[in-house]
N, C-alpha and C. Protein backbone atom coordinates (compact mmCIF):
# COMPACT_ATOMS: atom_id res chain seq x y z
N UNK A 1 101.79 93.09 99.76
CA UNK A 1 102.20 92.44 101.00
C UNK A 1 100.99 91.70 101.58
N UNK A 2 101.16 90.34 102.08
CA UNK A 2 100.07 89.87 102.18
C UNK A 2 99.89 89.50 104.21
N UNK A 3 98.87 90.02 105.12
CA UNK A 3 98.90 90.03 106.12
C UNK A 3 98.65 88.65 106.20
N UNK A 4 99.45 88.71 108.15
CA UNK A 4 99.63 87.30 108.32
C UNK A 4 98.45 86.91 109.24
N UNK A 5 98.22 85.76 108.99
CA UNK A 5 97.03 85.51 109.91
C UNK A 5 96.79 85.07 111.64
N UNK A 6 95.89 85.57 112.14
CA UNK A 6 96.48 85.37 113.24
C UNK A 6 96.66 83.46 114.00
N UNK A 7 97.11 83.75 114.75
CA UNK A 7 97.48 82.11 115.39
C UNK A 7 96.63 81.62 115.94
N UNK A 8 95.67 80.48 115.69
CA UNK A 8 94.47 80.10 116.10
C UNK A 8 94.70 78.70 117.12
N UNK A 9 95.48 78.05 116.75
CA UNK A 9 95.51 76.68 117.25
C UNK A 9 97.06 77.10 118.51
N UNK A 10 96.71 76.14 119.37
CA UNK A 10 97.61 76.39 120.31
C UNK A 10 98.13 75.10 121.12
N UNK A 11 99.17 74.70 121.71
CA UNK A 11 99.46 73.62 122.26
C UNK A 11 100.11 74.48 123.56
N UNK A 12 98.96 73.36 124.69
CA UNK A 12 99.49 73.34 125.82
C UNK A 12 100.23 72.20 126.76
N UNK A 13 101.54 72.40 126.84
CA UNK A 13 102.65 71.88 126.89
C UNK A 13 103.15 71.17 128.36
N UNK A 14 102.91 70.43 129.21
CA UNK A 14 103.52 70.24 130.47
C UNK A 14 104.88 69.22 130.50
N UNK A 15 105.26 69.77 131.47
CA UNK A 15 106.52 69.01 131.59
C UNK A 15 107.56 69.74 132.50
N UNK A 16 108.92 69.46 132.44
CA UNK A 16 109.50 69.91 133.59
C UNK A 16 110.52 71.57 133.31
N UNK A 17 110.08 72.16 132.69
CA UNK A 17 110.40 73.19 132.04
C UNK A 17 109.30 74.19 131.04
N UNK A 18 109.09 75.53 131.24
CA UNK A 18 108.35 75.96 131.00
C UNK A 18 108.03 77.53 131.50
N UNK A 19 107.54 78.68 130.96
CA UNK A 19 107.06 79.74 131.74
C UNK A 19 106.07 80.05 132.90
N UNK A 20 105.05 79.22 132.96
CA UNK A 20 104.71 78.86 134.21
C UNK A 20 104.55 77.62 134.75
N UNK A 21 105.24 77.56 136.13
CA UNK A 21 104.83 76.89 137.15
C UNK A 21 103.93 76.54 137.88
N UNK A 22 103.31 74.96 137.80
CA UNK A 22 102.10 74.28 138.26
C UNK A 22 102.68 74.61 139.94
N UNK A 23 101.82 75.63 140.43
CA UNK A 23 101.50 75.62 141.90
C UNK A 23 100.56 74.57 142.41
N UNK A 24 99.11 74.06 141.79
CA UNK A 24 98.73 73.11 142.54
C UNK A 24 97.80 72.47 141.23
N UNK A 25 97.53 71.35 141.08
CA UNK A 25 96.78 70.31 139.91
C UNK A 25 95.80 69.32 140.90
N UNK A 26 94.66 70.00 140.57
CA UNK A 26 93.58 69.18 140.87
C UNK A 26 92.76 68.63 139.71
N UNK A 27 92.59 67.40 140.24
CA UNK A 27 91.53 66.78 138.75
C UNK A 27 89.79 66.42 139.55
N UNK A 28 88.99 67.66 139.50
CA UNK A 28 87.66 67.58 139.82
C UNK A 28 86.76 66.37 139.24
N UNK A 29 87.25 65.43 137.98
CA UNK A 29 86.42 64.67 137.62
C UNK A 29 87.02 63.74 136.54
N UNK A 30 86.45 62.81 136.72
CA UNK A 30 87.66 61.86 135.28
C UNK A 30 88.84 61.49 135.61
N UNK A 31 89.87 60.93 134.54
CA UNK A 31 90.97 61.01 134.83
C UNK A 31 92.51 61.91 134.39
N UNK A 32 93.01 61.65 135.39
CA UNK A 32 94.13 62.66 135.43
C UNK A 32 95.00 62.95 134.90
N UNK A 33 95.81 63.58 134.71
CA UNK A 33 96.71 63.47 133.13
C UNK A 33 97.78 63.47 134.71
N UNK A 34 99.03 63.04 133.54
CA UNK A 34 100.36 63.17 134.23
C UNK A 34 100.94 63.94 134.92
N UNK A 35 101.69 63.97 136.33
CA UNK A 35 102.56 65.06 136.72
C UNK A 35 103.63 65.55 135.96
N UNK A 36 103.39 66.93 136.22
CA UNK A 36 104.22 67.77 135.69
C UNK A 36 104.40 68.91 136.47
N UNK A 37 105.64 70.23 136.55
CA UNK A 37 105.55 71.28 137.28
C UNK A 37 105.59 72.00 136.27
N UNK A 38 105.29 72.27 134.99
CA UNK A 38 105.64 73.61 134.68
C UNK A 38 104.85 73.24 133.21
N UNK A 39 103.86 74.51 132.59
CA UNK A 39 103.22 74.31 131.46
C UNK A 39 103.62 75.43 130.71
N UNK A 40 103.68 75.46 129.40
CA UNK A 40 104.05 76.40 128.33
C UNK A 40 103.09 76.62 127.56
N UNK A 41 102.82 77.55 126.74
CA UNK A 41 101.72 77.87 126.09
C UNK A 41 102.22 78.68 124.48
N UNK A 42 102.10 76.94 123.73
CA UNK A 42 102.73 77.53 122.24
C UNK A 42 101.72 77.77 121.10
N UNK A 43 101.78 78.75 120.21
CA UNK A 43 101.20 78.91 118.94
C UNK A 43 101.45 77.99 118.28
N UNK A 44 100.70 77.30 117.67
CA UNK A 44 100.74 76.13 116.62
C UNK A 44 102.48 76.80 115.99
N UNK A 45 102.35 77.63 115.77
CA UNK A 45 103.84 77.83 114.69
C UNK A 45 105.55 77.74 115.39
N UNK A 46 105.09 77.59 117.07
CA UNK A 46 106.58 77.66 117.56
C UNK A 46 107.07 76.21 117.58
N UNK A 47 106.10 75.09 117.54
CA UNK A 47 106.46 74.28 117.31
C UNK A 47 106.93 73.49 119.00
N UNK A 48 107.03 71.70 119.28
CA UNK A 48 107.61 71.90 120.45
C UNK A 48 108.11 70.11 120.66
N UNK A 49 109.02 69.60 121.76
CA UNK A 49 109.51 68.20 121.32
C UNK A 49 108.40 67.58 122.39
N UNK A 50 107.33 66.97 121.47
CA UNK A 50 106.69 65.88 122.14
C UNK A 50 107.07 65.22 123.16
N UNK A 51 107.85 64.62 122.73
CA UNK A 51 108.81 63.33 123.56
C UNK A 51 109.53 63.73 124.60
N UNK A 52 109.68 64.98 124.70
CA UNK A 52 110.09 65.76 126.38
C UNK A 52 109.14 66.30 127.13
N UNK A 53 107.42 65.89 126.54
CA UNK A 53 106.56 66.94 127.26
C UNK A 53 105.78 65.64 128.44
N UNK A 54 105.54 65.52 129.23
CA UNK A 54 104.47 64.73 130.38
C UNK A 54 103.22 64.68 129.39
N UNK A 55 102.74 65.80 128.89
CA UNK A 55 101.72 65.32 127.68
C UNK A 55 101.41 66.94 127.33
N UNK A 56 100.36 66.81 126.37
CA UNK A 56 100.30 68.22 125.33
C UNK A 56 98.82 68.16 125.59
N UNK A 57 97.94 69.47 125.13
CA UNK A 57 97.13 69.32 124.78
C UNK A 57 96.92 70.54 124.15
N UNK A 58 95.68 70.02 122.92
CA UNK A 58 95.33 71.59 121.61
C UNK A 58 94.43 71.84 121.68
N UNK A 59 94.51 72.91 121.42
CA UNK A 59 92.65 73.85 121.40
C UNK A 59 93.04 74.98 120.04
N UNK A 60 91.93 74.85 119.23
CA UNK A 60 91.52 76.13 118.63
C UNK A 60 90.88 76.95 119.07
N UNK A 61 91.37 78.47 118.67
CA UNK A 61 90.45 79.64 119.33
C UNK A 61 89.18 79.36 118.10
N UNK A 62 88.48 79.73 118.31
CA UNK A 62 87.19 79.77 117.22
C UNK A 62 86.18 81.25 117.53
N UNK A 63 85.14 81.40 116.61
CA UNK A 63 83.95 82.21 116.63
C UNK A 63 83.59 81.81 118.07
N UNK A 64 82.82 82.93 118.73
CA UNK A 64 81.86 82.78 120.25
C UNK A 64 80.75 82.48 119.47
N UNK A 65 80.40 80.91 120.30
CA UNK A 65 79.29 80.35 120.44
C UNK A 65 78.59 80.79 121.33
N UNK A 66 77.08 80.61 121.35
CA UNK A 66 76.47 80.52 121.69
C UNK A 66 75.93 82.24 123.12
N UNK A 67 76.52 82.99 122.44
CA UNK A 67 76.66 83.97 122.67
C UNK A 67 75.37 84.94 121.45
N UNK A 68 74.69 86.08 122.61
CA UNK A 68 73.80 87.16 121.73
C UNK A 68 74.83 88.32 121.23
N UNK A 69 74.51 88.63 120.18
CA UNK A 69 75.19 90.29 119.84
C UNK A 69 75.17 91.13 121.53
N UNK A 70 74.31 91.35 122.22
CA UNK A 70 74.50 92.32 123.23
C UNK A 70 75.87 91.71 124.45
N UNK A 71 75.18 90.08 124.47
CA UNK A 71 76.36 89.73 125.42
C UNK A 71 77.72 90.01 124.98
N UNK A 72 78.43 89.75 122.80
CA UNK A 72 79.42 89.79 122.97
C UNK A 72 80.12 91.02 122.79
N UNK A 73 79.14 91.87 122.50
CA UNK A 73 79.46 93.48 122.67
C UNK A 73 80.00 93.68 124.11
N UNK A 74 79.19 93.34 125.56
CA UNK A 74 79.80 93.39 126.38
C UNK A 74 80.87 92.69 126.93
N UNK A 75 81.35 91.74 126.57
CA UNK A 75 82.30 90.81 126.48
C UNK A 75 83.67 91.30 125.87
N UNK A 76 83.26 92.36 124.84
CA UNK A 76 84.49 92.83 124.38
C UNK A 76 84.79 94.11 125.26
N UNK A 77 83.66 94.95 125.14
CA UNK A 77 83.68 96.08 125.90
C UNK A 77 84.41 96.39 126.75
N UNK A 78 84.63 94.84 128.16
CA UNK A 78 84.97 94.16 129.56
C UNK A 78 86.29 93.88 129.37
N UNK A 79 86.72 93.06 128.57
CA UNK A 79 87.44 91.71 128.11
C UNK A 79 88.97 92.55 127.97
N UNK A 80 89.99 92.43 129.15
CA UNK A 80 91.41 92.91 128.57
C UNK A 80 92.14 91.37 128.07
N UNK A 81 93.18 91.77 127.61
CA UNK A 81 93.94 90.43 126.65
C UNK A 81 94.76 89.88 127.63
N UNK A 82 95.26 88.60 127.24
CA UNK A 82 96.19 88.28 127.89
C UNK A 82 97.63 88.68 127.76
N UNK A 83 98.27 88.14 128.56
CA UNK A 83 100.37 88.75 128.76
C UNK A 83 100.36 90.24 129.55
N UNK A 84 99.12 90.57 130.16
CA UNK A 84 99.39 91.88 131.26
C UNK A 84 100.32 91.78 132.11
N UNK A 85 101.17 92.35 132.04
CA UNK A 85 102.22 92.48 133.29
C UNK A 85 101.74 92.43 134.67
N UNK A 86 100.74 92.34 134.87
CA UNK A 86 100.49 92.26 136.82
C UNK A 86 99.59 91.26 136.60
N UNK A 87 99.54 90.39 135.49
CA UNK A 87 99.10 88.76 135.49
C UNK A 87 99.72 87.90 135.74
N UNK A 88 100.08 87.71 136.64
CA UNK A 88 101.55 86.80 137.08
C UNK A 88 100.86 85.66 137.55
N UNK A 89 99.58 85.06 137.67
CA UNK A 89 99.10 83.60 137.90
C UNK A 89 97.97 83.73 136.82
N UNK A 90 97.14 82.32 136.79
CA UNK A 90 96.85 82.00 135.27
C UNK A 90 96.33 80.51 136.03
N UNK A 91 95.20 79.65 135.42
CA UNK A 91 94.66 78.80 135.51
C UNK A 91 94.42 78.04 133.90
N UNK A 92 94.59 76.86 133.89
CA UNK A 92 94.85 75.91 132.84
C UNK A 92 93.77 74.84 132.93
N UNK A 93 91.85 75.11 132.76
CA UNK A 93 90.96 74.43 132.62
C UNK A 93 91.14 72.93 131.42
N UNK A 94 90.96 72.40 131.68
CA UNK A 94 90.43 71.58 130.46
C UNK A 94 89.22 70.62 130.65
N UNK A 95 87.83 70.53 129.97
CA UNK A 95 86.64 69.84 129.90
C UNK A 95 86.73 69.03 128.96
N UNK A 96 85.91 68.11 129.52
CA UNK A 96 84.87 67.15 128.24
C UNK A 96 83.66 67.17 129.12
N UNK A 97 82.68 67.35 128.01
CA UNK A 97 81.46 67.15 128.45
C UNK A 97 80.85 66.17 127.95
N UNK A 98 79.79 65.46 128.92
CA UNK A 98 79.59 64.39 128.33
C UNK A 98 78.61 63.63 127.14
N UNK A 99 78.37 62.98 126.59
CA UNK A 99 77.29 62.36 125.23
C UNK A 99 75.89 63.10 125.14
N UNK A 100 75.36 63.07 126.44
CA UNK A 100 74.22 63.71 126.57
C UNK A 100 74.31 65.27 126.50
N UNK A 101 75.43 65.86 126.87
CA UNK A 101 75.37 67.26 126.12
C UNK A 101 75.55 67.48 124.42
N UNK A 102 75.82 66.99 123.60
CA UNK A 102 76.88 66.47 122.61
C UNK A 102 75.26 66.38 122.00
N UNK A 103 74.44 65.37 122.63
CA UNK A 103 73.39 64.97 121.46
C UNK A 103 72.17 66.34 121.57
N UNK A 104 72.26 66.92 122.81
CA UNK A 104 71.46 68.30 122.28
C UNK A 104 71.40 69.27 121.50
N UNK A 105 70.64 70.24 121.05
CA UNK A 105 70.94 71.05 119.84
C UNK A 105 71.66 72.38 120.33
N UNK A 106 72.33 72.83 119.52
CA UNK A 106 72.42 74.36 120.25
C UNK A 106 72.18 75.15 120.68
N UNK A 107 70.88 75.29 120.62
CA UNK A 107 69.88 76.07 121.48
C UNK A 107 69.14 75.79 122.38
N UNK A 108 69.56 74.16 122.66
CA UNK A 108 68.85 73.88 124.01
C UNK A 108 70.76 73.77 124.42
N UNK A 109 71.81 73.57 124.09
CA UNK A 109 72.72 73.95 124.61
C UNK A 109 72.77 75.29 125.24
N UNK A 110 72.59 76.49 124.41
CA UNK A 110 72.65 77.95 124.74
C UNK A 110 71.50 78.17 125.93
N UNK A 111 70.36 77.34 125.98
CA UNK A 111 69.22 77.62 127.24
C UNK A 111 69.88 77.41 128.56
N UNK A 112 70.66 76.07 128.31
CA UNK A 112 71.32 75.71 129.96
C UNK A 112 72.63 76.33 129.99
N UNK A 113 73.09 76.80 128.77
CA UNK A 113 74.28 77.73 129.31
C UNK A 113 74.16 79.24 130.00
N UNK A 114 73.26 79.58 129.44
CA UNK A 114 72.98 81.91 129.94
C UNK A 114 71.26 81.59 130.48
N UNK A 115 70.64 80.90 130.18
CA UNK A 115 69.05 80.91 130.84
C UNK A 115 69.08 80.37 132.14
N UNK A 116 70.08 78.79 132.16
CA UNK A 116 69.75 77.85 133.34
C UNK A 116 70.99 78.29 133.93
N UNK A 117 72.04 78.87 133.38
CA UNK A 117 73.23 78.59 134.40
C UNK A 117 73.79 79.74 134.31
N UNK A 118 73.67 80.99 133.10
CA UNK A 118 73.99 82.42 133.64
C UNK A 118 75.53 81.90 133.46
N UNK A 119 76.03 81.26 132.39
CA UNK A 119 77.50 81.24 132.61
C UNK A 119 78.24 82.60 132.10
N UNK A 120 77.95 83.14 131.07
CA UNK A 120 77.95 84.55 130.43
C UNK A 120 77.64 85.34 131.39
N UNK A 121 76.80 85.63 132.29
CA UNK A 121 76.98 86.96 132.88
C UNK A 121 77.74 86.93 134.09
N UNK A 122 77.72 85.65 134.66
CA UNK A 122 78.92 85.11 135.86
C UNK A 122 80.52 86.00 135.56
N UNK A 123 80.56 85.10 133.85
CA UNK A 123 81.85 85.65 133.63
C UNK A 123 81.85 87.38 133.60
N UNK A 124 81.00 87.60 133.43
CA UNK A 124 80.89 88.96 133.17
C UNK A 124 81.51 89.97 134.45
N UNK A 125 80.51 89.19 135.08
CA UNK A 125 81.03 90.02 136.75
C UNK A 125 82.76 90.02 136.86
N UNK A 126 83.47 89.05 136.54
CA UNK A 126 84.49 89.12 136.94
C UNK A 126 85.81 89.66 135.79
N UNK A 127 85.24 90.30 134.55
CA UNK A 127 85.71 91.20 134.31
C UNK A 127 86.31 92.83 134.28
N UNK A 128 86.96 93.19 134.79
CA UNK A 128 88.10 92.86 133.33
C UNK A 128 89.30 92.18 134.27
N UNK A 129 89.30 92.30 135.76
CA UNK A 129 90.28 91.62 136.52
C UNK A 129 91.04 90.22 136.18
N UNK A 130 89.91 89.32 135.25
CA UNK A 130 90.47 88.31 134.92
C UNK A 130 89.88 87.92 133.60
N UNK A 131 91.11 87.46 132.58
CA UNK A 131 91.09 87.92 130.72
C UNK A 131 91.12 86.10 130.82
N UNK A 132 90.55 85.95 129.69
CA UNK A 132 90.32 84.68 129.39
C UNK A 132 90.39 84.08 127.76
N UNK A 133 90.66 82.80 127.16
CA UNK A 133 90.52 82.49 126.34
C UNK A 133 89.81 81.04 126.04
N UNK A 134 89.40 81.10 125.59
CA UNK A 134 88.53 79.54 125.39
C UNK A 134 89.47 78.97 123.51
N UNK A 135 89.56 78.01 124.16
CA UNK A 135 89.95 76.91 123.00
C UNK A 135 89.27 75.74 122.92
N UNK A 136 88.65 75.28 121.59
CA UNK A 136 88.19 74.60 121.52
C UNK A 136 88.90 73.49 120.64
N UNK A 137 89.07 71.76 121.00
CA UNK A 137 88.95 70.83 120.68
C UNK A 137 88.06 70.04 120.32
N UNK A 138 87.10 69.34 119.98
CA UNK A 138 86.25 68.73 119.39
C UNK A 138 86.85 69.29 117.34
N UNK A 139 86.85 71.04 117.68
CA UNK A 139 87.17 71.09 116.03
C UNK A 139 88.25 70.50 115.28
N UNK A 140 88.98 69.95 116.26
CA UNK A 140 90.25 69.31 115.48
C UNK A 140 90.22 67.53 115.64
N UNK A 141 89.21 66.96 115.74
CA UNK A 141 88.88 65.80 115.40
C UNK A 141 88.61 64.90 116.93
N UNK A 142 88.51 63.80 116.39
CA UNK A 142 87.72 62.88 117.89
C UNK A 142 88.74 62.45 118.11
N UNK A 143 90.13 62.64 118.22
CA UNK A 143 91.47 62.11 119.26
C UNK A 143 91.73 62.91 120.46
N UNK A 144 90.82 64.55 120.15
CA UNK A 144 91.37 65.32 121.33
C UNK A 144 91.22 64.58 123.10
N UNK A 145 91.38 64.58 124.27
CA UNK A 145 91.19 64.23 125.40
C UNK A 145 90.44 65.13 125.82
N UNK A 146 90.04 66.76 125.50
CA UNK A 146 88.90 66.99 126.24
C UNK A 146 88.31 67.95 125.05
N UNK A 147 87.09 68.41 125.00
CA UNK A 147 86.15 69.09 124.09
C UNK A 147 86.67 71.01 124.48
N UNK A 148 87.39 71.56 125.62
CA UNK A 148 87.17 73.00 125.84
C UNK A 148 88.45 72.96 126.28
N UNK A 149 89.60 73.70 126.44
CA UNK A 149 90.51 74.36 127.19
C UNK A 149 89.92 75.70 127.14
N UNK A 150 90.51 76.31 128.73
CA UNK A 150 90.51 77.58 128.81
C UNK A 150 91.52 77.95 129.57
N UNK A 151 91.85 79.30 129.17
CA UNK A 151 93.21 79.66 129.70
C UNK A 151 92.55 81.14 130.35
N UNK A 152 93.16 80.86 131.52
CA UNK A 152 92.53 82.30 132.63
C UNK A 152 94.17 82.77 132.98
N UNK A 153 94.25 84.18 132.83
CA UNK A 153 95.02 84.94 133.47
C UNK A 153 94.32 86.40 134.70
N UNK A 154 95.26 86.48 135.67
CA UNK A 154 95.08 87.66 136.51
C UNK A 154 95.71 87.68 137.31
N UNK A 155 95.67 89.03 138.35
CA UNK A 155 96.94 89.43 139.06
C UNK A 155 96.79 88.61 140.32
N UNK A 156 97.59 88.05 141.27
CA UNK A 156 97.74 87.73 142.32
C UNK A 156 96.44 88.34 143.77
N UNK A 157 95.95 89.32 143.63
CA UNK A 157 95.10 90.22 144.26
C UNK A 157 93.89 89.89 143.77
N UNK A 158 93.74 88.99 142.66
CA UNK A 158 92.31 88.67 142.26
C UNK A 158 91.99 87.50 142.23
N UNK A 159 92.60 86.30 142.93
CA UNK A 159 92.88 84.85 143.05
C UNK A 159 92.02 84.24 143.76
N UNK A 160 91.20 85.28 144.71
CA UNK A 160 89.66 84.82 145.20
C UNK A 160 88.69 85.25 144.52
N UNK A 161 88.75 86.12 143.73
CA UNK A 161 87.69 86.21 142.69
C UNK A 161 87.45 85.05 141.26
N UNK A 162 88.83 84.62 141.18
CA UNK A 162 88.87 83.48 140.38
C UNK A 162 88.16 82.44 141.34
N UNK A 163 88.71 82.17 141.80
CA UNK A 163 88.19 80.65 142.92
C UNK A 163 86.30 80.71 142.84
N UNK A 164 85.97 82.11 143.45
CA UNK A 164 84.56 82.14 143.12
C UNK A 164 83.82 82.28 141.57
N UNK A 165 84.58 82.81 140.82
CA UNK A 165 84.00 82.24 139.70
C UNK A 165 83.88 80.56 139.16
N UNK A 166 84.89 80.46 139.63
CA UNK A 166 84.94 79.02 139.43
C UNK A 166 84.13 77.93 140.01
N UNK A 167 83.81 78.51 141.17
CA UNK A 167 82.49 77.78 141.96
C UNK A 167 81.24 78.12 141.48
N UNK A 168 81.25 79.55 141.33
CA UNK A 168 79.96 79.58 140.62
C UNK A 168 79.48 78.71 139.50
N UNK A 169 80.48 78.65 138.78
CA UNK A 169 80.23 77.72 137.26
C UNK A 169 80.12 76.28 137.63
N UNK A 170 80.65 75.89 138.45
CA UNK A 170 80.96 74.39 138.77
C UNK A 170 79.41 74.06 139.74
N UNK A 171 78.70 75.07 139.88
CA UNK A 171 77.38 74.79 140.78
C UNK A 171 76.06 74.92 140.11
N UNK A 172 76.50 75.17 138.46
CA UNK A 172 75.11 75.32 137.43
C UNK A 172 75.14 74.10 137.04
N UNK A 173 73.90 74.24 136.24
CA UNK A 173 73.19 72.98 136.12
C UNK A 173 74.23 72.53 134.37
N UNK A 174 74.96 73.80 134.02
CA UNK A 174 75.83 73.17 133.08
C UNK A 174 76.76 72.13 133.12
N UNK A 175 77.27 72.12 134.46
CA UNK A 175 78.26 71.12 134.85
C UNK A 175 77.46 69.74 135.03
N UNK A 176 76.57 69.21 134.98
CA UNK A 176 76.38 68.35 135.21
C UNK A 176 76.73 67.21 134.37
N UNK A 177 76.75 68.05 132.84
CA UNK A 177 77.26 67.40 131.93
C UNK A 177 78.64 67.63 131.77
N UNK A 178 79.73 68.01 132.38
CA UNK A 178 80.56 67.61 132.80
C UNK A 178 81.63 66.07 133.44
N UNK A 179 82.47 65.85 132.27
CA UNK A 179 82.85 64.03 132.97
C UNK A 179 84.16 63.86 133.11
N UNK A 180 84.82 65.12 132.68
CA UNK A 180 86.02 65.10 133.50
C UNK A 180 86.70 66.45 133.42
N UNK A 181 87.23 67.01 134.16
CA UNK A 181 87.76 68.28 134.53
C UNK A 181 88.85 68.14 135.25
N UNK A 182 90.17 69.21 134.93
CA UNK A 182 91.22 69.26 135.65
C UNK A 182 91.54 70.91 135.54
N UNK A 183 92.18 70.97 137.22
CA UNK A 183 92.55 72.56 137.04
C UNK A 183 93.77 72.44 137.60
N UNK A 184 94.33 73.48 136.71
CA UNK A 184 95.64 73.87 137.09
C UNK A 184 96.10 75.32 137.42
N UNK A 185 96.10 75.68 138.34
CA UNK A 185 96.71 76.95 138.89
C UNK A 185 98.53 76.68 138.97
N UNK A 186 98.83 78.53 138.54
CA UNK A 186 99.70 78.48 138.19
C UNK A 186 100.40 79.92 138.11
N UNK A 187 101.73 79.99 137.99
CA UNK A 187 102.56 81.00 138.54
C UNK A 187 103.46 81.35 137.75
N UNK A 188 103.74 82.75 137.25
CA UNK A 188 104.78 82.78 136.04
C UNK A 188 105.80 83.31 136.55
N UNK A 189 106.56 82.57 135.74
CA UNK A 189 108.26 82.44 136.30
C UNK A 189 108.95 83.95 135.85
N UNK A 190 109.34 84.48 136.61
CA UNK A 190 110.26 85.65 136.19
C UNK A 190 111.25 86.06 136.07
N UNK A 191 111.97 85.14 135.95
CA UNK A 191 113.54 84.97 136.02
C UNK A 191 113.54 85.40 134.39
């Protein structure tokens, strides 16, 4: 019997139908993708109709970059999964960063990510209340629209702890290379 592998690539789906509901879409930088109220979140394998969506976007999960053995020991340690039942809101990041991050090496990437900007232990603090996934685009070729999705889930009671993480990150010197960003907060439907 041969095990199945797990689902790496993912499409995130907007349009007017969907499991959660866009409560509010801000675009912090760049430009804006289309209105929509409601985003879905499919495994490459469920498949979905383009041509009914406001627009899509893909991310692969991949290996943690730029991460030490101790950080991702604690990262797992911390880290609950997503689909918790008292996760009923959820935030829908998507980045590009810009040329000048792109032409640095990885380790002067990894300096301004946990040395200059402490983005790893930021997140840290706000575990396990809020589970996260990072997807990355760039690995699936130069058509993607942004280089990072991330998908944040947590319960309703922790929705100012999100907000401040989110400021925190948005006030390091990582963002600077930042050139367009959109957030989407959001609400799962329970019907």
């Amino acid at each position: 019997m041969t095990a199945t592998a797990p689902t790496r690539l993912f499409h995130f789906v907007a349009g007017n139908t969907g499991p959660w509901r866009i409560e509010d879409a801000r675009w912090i930088c760049g430009d804006p993708l289309p209105a929509a109220t409601h985003i879905s979140v499919l495994p490459d394998t469920a498949g979905f109709q383009a041509s009914a969506a406001a627009w899509s976007l893909r991310g692969i999960t991949s290996n943690e970059r730029y991460v030490t053995r101790a950080e991702k020991s604690a990262l797992l340690a911390r880290q609950q999964g997503l689909g918790r039942a008292q996760a009923t809101r959820a935030a829908l990041i998507p980045i590009r960063k810009n040329a000048a991050w792109w032409a640095l090496t990885q380790d002067e990437r990894r300096q301004i990510i946990e040395d200059q900007s402490r983005h790893i232990a930021i997140g840290l603090e706000y575990l396990p209340a809020i589970a996260r996934r990072l997807h990355h685009c760039r690995d699936l070729g130069g058509s993607e629209p942004f280089d990072f999705i991330t998908w944040f889930e947590y319960a309703p009671e922790h929705g100012s702890a999100f907000d401040e993480l989110v400021a925190a990150l948005r006030a390091s010197v990582e963002w600077q290379y930042v050139e367009r960003e959109a957030d989407f907060r959001l609400i799962r439907n329970m019907e």
